[in-house]
Protein backbone atom coordinates (compact mmCIF):
# COMPACT_ATOMS: atom_id res chain seq x y z
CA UNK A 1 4.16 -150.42 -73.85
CA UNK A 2 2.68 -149.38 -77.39
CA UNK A 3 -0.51 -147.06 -76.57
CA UNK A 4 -3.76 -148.73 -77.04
CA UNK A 5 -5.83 -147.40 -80.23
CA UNK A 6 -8.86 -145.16 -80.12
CA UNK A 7 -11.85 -143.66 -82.46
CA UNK A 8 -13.23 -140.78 -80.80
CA UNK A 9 -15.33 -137.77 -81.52
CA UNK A 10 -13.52 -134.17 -80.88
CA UNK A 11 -15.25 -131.03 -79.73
CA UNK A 12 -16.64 -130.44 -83.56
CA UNK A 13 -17.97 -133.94 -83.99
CA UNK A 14 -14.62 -134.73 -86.15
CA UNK A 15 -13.68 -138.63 -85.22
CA UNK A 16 -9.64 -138.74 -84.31
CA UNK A 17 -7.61 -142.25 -84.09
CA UNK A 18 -4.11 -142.76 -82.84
CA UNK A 19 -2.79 -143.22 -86.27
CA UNK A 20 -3.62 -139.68 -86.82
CA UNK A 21 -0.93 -138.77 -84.45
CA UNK A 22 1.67 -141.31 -86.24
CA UNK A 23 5.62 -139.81 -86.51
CA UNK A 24 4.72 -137.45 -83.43
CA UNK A 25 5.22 -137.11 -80.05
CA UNK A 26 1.87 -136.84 -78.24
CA UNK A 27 0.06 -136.19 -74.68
CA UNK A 28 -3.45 -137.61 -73.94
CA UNK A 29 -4.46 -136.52 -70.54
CA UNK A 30 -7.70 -137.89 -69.17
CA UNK A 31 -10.02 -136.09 -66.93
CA UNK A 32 -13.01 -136.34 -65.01
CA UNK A 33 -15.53 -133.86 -66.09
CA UNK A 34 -15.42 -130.55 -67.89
CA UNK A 35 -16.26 -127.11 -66.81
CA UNK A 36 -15.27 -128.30 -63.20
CA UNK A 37 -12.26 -126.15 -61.13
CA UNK A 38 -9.50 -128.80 -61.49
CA UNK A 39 -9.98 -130.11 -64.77
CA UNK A 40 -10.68 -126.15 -65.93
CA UNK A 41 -7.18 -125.47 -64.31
CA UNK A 42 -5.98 -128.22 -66.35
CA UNK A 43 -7.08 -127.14 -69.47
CA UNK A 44 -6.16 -123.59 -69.25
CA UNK A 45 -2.97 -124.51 -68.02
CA UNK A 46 -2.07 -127.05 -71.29
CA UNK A 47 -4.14 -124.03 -73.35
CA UNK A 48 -1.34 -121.14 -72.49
CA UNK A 49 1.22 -123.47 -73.08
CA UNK A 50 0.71 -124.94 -76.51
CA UNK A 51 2.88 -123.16 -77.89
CA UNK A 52 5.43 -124.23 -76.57
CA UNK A 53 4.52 -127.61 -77.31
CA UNK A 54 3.78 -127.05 -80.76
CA UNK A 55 8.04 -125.64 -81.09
CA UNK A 56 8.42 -129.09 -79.68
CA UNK A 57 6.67 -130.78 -81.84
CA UNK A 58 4.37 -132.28 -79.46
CA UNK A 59 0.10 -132.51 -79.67
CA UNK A 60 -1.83 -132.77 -76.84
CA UNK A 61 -5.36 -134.59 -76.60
CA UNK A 62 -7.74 -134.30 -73.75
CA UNK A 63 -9.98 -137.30 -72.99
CA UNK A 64 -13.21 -137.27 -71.15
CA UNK A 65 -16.59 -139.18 -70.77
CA UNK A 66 -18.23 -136.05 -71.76
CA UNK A 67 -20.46 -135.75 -74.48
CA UNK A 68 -19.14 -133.88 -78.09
CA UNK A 69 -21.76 -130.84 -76.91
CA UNK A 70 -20.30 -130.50 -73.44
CA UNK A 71 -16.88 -130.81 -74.91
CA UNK A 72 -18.36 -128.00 -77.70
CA UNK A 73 -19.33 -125.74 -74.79
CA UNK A 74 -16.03 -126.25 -72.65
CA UNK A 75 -14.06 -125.55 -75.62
CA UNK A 76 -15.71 -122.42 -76.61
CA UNK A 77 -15.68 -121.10 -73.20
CA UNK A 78 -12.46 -121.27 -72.64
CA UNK A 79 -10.75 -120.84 -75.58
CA UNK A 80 -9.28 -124.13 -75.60
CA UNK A 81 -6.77 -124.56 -78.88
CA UNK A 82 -6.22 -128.21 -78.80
CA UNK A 83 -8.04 -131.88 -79.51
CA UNK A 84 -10.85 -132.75 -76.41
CA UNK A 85 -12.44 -136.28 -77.25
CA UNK A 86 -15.40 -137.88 -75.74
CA UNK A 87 -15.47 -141.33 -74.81
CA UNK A 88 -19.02 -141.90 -73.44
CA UNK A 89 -19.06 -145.32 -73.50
CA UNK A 90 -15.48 -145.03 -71.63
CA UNK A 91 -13.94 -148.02 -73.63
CA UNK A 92 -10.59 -145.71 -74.30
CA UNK A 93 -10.51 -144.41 -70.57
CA UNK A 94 -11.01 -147.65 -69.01
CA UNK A 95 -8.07 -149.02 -72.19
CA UNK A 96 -5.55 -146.77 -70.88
CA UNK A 97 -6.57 -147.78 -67.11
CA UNK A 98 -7.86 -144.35 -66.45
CA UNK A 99 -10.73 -145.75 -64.93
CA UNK A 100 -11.33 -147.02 -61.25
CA UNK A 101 -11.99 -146.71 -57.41
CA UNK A 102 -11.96 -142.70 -56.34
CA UNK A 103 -12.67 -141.72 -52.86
CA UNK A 104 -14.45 -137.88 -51.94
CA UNK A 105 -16.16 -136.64 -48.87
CA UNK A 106 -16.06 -140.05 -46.94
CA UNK A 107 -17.44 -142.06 -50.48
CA UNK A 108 -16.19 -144.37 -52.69
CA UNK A 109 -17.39 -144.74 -56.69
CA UNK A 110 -16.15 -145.65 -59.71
CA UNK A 111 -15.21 -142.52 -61.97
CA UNK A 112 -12.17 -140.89 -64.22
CA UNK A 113 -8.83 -140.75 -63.06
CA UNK A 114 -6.80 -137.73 -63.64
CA UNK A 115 -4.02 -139.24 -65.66
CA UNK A 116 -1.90 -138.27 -68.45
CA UNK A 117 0.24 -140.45 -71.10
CA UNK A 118 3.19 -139.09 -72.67
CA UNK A 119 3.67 -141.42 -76.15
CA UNK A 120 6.52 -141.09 -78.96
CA UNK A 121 6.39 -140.93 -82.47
CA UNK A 122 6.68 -145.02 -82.40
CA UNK A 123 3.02 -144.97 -80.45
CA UNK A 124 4.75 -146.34 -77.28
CA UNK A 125 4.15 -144.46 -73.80
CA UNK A 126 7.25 -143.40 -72.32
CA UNK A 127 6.14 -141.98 -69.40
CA UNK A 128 2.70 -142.32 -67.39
CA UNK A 129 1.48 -140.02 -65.00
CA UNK A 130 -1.10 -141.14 -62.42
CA UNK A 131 -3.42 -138.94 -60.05
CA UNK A 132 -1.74 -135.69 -61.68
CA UNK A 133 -1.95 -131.95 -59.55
CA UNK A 134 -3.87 -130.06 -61.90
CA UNK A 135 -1.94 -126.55 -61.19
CA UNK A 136 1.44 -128.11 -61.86
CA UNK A 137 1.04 -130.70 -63.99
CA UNK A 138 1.87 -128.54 -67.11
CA UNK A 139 4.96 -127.75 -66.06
CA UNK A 140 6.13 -131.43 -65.03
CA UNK A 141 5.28 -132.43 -68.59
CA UNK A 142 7.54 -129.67 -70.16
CA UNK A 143 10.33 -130.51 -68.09
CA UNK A 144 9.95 -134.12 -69.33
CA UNK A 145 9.95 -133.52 -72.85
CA UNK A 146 12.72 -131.24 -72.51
CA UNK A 147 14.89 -134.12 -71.10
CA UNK A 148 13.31 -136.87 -73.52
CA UNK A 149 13.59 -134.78 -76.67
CA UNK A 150 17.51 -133.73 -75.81
């Protein structure tokens, strides 16, 4: 399935399209809100690995319905070294089917699913992860690209 297109806002107000990621490999991970525990843990854990996804040749993009200011503040705060884009009118989440029925504490609303797309250098997603574990996901993703990319 080719990866649907996007024109989004970063944490510095800098807009970012698909294209821009043309001839590489590329995560987008979408998350509910910033500055809360399991997205934080999510972050952080995508944050101390970069590296290693850099050597791989892979970027990684964080989505949210945040606004660029939040995004400027979570970024800051935690020293995040990679692309977080807001989508506040949640026409890219709701694209990628990151959007949808979530149940807590005995309630159901509409919100941000915790989701993460793994695309190739051809802009087709190769692997889809739904409803993702925020203290392992990291790791899941590595050993994925390791098999993909051998």
């Amino acid at each position: 399935m080719k990866a649907p297109d996007f024109n989004l806002p970063d944490q510095e107000g800098k807009m970012h399209q698909l294209s821009d990621y043309s001839g590489k490999w590329l995560i987008i991970y979408f998350y509910p809100e910033d500055d809360t525990s399991g997205c934080t843990t999510e972050a952080c854990n995508f944050r101390d690995a970069r590296q290693e996804y850099v050597e791989k040749g892979v970027e990684i993009v964080g989505i949210s319905k945040d606004s660029v200011a939040s995004h400027t503040k979570f970024a800051k705060k935690y020293s995040l070294n990679f692309t977080i884009l807001s989508d506040e009118s949640m026409e890219t989440i709701k694209k990628y089917g990151a959007w949808g029925k979530k149940h807590a504490y005995g309630k159901e609303y509409q919100g941000v699913h915790r989701n993460t797309y793994l695309i190739n250098p051809e802009r087709e997603i190769v692997k889809e992860y739904k409803g993702v574990k925020p203290e392992v996901h990291n790791e899941e993703v590595l050993k994925d690209l390791e098999n993909l990319l051998h």
